[in-house]
C-alpha atoms as a PDB file:
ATOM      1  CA  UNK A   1     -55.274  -6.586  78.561  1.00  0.00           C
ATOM      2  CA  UNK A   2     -51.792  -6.343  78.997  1.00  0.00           C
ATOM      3  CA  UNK A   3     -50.977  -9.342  76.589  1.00  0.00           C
ATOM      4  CA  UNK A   4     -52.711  -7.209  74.303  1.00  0.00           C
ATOM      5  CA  UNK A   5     -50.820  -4.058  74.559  1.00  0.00           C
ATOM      6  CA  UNK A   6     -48.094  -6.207  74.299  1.00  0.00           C
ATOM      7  CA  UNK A   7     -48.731  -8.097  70.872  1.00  0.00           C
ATOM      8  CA  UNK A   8     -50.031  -4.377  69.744  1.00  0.00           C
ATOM      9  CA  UNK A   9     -45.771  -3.234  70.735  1.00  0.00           C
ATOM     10  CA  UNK A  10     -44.426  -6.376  68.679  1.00  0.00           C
ATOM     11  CA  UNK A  11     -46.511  -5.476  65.370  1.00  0.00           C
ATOM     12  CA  UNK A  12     -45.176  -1.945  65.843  1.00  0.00           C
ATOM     13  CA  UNK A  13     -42.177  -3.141  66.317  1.00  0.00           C
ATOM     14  CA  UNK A  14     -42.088  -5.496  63.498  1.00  0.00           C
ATOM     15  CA  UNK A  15     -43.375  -2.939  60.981  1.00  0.00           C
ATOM     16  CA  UNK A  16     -40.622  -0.873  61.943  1.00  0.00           C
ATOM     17  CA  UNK A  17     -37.963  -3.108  60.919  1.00  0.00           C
ATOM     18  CA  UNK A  18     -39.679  -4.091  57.879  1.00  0.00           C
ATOM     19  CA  UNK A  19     -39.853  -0.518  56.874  1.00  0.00           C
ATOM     20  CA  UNK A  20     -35.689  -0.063  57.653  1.00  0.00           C
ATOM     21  CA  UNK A  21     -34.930  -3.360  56.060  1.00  0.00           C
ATOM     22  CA  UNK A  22     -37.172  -1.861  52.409  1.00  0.00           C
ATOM     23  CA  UNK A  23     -35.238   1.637  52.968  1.00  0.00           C
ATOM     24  CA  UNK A  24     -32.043   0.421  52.991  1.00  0.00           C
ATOM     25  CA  UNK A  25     -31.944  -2.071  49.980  1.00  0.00           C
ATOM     26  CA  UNK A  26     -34.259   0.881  48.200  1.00  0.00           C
ATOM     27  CA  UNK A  27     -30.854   3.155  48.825  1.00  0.00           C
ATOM     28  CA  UNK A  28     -28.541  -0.098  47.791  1.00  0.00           C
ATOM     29  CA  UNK A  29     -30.285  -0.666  44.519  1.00  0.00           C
ATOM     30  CA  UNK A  30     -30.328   3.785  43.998  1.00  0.00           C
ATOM     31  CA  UNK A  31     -26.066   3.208  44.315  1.00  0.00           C
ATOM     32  CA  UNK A  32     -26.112   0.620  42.110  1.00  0.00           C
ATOM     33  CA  UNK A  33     -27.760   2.891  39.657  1.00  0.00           C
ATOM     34  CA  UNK A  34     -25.436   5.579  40.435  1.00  0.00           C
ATOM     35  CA  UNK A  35     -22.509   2.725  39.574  1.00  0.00           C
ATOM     36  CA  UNK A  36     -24.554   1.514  36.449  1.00  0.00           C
ATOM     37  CA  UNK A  37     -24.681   5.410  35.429  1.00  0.00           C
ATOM     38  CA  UNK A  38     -21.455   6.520  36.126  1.00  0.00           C
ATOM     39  CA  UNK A  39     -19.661   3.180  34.238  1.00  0.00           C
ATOM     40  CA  UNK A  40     -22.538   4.221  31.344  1.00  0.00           C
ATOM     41  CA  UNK A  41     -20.888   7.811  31.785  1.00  0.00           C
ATOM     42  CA  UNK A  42     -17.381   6.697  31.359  1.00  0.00           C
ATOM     43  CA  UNK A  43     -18.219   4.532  28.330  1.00  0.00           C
ATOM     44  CA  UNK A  44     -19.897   7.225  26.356  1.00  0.00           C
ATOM     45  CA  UNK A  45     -16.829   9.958  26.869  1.00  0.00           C
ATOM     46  CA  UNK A  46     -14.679   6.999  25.962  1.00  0.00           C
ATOM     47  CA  UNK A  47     -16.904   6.184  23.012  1.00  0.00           C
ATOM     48  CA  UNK A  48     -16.669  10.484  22.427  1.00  0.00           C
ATOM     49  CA  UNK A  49     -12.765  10.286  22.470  1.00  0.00           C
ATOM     50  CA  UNK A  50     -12.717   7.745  20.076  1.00  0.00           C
ATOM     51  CA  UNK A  51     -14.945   9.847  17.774  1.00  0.00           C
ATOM     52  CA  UNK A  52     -13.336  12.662  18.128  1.00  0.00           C
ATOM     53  CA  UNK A  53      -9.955  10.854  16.746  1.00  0.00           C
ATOM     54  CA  UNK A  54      -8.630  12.451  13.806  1.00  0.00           C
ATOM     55  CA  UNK A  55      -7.771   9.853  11.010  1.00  0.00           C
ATOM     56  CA  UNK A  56      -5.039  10.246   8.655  1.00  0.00           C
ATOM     57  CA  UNK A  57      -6.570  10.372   5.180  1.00  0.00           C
ATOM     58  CA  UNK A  58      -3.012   9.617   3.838  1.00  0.00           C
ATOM     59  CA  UNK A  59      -1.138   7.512   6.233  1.00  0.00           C
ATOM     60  CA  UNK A  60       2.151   6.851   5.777  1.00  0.00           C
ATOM     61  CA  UNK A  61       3.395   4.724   2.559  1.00  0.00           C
ATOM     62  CA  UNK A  62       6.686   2.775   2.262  1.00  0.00           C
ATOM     63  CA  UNK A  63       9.148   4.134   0.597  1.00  0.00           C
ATOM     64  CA  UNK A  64      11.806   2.091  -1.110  1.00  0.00           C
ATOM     65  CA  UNK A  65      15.170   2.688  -2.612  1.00  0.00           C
ATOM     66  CA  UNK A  66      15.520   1.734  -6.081  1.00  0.00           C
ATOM     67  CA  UNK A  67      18.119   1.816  -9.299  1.00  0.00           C
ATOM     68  CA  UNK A  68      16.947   3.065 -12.371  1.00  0.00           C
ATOM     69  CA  UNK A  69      18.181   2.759 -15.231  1.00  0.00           C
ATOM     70  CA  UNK A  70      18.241   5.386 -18.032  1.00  0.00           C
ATOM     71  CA  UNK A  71      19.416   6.517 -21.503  1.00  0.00           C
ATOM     72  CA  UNK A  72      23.113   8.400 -21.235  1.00  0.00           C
ATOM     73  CA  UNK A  73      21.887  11.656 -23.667  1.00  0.00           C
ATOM     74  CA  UNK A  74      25.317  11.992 -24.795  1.00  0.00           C
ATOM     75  CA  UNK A  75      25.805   8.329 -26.206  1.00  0.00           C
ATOM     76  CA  UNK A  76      22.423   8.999 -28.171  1.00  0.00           C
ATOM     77  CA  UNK A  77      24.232  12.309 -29.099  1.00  0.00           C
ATOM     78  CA  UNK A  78      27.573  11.335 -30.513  1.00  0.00           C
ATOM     79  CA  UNK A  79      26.996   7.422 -30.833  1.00  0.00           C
ATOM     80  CA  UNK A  80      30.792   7.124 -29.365  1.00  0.00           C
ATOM     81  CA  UNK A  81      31.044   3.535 -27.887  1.00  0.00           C
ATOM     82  CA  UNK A  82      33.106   4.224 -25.588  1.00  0.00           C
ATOM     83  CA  UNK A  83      30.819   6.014 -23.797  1.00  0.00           C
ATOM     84  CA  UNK A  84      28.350   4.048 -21.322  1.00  0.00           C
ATOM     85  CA  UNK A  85      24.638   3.899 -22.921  1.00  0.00           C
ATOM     86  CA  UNK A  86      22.633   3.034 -19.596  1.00  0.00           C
ATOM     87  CA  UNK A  87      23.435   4.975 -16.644  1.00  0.00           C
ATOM     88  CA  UNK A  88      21.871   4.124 -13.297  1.00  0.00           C
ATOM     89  CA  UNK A  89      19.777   6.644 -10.902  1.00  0.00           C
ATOM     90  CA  UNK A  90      19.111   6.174  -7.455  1.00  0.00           C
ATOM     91  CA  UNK A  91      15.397   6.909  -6.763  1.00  0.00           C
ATOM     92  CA  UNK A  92      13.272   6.667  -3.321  1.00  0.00           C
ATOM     93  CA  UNK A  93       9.685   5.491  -4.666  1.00  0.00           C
ATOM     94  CA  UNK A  94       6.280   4.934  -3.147  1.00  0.00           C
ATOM     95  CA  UNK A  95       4.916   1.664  -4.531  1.00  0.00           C
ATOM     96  CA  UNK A  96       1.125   2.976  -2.680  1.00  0.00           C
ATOM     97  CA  UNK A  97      -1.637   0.188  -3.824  1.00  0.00           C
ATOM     98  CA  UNK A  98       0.793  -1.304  -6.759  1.00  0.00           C
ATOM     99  CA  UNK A  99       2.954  -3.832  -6.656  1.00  0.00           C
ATOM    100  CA  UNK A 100       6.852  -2.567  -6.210  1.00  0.00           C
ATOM    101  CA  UNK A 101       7.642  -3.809  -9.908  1.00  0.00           C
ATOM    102  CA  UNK A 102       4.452  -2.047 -11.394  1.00  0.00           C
ATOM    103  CA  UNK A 103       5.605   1.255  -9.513  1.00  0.00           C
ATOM    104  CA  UNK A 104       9.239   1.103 -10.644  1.00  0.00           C
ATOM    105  CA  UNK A 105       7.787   0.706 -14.530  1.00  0.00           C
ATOM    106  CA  UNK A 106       5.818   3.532 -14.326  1.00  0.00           C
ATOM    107  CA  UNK A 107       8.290   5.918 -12.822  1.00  0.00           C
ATOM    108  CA  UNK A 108      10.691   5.034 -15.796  1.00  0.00           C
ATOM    109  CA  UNK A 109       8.576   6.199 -17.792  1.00  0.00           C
ATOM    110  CA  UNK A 110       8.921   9.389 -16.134  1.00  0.00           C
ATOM    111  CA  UNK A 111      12.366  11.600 -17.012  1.00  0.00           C
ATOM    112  CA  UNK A 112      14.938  11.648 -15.272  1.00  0.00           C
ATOM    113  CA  UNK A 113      16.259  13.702 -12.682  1.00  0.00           C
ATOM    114  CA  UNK A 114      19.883  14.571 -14.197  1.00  0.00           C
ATOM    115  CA  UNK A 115      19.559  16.693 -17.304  1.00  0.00           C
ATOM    116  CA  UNK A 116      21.998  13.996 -18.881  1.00  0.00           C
ATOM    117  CA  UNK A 117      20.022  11.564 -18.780  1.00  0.00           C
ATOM    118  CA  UNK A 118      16.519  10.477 -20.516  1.00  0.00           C
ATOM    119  CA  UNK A 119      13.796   7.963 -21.022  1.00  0.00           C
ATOM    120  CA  UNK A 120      12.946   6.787 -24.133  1.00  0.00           C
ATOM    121  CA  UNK A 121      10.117   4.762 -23.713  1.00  0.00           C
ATOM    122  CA  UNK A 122       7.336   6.400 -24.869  1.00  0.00           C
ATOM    123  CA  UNK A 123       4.532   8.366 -23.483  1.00  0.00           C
ATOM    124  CA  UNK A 124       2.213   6.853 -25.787  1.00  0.00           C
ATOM    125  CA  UNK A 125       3.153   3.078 -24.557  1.00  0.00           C
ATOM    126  CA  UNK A 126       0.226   1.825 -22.026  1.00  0.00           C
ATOM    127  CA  UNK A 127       1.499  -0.573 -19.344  1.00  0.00           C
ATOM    128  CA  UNK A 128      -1.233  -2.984 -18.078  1.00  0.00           C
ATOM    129  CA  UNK A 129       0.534  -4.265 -15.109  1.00  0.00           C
ATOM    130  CA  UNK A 130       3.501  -6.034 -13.809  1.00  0.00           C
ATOM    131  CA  UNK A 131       3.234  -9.280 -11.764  1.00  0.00           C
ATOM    132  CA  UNK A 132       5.695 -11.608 -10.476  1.00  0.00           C
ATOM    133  CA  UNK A 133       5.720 -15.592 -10.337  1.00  0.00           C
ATOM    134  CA  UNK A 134       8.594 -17.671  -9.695  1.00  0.00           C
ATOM    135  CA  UNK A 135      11.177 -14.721  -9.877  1.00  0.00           C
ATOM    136  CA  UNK A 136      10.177 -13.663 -13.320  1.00  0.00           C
ATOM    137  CA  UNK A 137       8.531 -10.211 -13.314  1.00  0.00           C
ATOM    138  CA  UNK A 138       5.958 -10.440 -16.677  1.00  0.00           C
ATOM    139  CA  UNK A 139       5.725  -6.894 -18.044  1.00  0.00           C
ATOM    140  CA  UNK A 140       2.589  -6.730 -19.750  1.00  0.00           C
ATOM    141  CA  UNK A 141       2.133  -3.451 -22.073  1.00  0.00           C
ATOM    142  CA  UNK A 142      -0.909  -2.827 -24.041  1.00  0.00           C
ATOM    143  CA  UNK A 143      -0.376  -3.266 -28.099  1.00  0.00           C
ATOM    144  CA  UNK A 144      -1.420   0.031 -28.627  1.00  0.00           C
ATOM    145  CA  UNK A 145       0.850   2.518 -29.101  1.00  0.00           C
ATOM    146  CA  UNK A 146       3.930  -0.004 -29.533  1.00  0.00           C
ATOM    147  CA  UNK A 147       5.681   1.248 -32.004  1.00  0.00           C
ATOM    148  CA  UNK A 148       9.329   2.778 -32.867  1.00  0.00           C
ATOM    149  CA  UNK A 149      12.530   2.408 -34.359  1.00  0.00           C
ATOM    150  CA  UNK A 150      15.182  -0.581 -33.510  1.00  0.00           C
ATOM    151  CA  UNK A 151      17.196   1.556 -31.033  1.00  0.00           C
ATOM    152  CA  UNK A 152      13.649   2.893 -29.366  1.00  0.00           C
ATOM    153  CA  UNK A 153      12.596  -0.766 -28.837  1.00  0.00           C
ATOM    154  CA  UNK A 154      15.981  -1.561 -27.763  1.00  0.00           C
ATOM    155  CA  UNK A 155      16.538   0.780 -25.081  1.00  0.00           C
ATOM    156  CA  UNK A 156      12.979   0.378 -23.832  1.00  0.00           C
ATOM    157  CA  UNK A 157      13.477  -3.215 -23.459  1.00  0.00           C
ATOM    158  CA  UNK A 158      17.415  -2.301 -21.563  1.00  0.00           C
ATOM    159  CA  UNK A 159      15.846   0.206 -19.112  1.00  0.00           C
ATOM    160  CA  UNK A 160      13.139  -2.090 -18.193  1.00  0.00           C
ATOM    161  CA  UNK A 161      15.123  -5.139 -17.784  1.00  0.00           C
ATOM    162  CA  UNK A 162      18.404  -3.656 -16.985  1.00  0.00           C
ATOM    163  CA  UNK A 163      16.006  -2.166 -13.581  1.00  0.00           C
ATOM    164  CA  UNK A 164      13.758  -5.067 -12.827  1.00  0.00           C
ATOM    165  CA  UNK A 165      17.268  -7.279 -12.296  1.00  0.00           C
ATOM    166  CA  UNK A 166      18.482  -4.947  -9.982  1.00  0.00           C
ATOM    167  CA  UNK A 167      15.640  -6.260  -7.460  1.00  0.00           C
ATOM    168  CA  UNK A 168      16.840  -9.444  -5.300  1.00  0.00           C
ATOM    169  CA  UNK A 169      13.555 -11.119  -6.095  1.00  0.00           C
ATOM    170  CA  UNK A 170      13.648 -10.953  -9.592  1.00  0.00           C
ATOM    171  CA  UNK A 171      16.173 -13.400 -11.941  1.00  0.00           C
ATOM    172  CA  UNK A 172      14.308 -13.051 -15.176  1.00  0.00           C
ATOM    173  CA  UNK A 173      12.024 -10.597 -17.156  1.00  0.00           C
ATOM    174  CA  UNK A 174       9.095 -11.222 -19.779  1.00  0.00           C
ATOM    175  CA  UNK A 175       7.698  -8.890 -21.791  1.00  0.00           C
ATOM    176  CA  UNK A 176       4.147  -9.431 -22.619  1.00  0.00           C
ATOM    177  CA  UNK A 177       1.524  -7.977 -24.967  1.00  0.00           C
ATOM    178  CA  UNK A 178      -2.123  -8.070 -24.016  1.00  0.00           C
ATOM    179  CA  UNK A 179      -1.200 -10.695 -21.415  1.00  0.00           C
ATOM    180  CA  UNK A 180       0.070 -13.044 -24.127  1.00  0.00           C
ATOM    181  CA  UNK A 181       3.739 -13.500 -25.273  1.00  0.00           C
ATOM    182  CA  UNK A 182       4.523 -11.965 -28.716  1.00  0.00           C
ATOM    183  CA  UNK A 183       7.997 -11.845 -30.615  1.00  0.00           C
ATOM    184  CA  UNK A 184       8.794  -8.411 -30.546  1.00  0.00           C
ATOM    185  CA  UNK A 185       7.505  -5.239 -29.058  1.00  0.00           C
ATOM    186  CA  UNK A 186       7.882  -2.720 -31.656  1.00  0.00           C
ATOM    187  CA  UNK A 187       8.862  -5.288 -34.469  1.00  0.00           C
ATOM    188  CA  UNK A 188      12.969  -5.569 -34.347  1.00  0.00           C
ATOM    189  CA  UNK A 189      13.992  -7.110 -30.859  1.00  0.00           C
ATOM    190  CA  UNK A 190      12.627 -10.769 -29.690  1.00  0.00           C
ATOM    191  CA  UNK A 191      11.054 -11.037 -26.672  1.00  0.00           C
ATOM    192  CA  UNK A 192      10.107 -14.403 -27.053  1.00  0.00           C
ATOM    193  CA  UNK A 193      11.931 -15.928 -23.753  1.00  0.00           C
ATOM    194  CA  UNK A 194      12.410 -13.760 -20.663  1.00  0.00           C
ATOM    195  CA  UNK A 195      15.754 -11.356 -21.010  1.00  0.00           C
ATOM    196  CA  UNK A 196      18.213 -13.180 -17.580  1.00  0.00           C
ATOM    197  CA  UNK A 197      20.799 -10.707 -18.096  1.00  0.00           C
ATOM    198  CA  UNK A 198      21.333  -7.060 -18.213  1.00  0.00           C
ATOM    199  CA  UNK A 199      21.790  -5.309 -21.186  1.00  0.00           C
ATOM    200  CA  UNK A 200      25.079  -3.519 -21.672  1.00  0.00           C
END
């Protein structure tokens, strides 16, 4: 009888520490969770921060220093000689998704800052692009709208080229017309071979 009682008091027994041994990985595995949910937690306000970031629809472009060169009003005025006929203008530009050359084209286009000065490349001249290979910059205008007199074309072809030198990279400039070489612009000046020097 009594090595019954006693095999009853080592199932009991036995059962009990099953029982602890279930409850206490059954409250590991719940702090795991809690980790697992509180590293989820984290992630997701991380993951909100990051959406919440505000993003700069216009970030900040380079700006570059460049000389310009443009038309001295009073030379055009009196047609004294003695007087200079390009004068250069410092300008700050931003070049944005255009190449540097392209940018510096297009703002001569634009007039001048100083009241003595002017562009006289015309508004009705369409530039297609400027591109750069071997330290030649290849200014390629659109054969519409080239026309003018001799001292139009000329100075046109002096701002552009007396500018473009200015820029360490560049030791020659070609004018193009529809992508292609042509002999003159507006039908007085050769443009042939690329201008090396500046004009004036």
């Amino acid at each position: 009888m009594m090595k019954k009682y006693i095999a009853i008091l080592l199932i009991i027994i036995i059962s009990l520490s099953l029982y602890g041994c279930s409850a206490n990985n059954g409250t590991a595995d719940e702090g795991k969770n809690d980790e697992v949910n509180n590293v989820d937690q984290v992630e997701g306000e991380k993951a909100g921060e990051n959406n919440d970031q505000i993003v700069d629809p216009n970030p900040d472009i380079d700006e570059t220093e460049v000389t310009l060169y443009y038309v001295n009003n009073e030379y055009i005025e009196t047609g004294d000689d003695s007087l200079q006929k390009l004068v250069p203008e410092k300008r700050t530009i931003s070049a944005g998704n255009i190449p540097l050359e392209e940018a510096i084209v297009k703002e001569l286009m634009k007039n001048p800052e100083s009241k003595k000065l002017s562009t006289v490349i015309s508004s009705n001249i369409t530039l297609l692009g400027v591109e750069v290979a071997d330290k030649t910059a290849f200014v390629n205008f659109s054969q519409e709208g080239l026309y003018g007199g001799s001292m139009q074309e000329d100075f046109t072809i002096a701002q552009i080229v007396n500018t473009l030198l200015e820029l360490d990279h560049i030791d020659k400039v070609q004018f193009l017309i529809n992508g292609k070489k042509a002999e003159t612009l507006m039908g007085h000046i050769s443009i042939t071979e690329p201008f090396e020097e500046p004009i004036y």
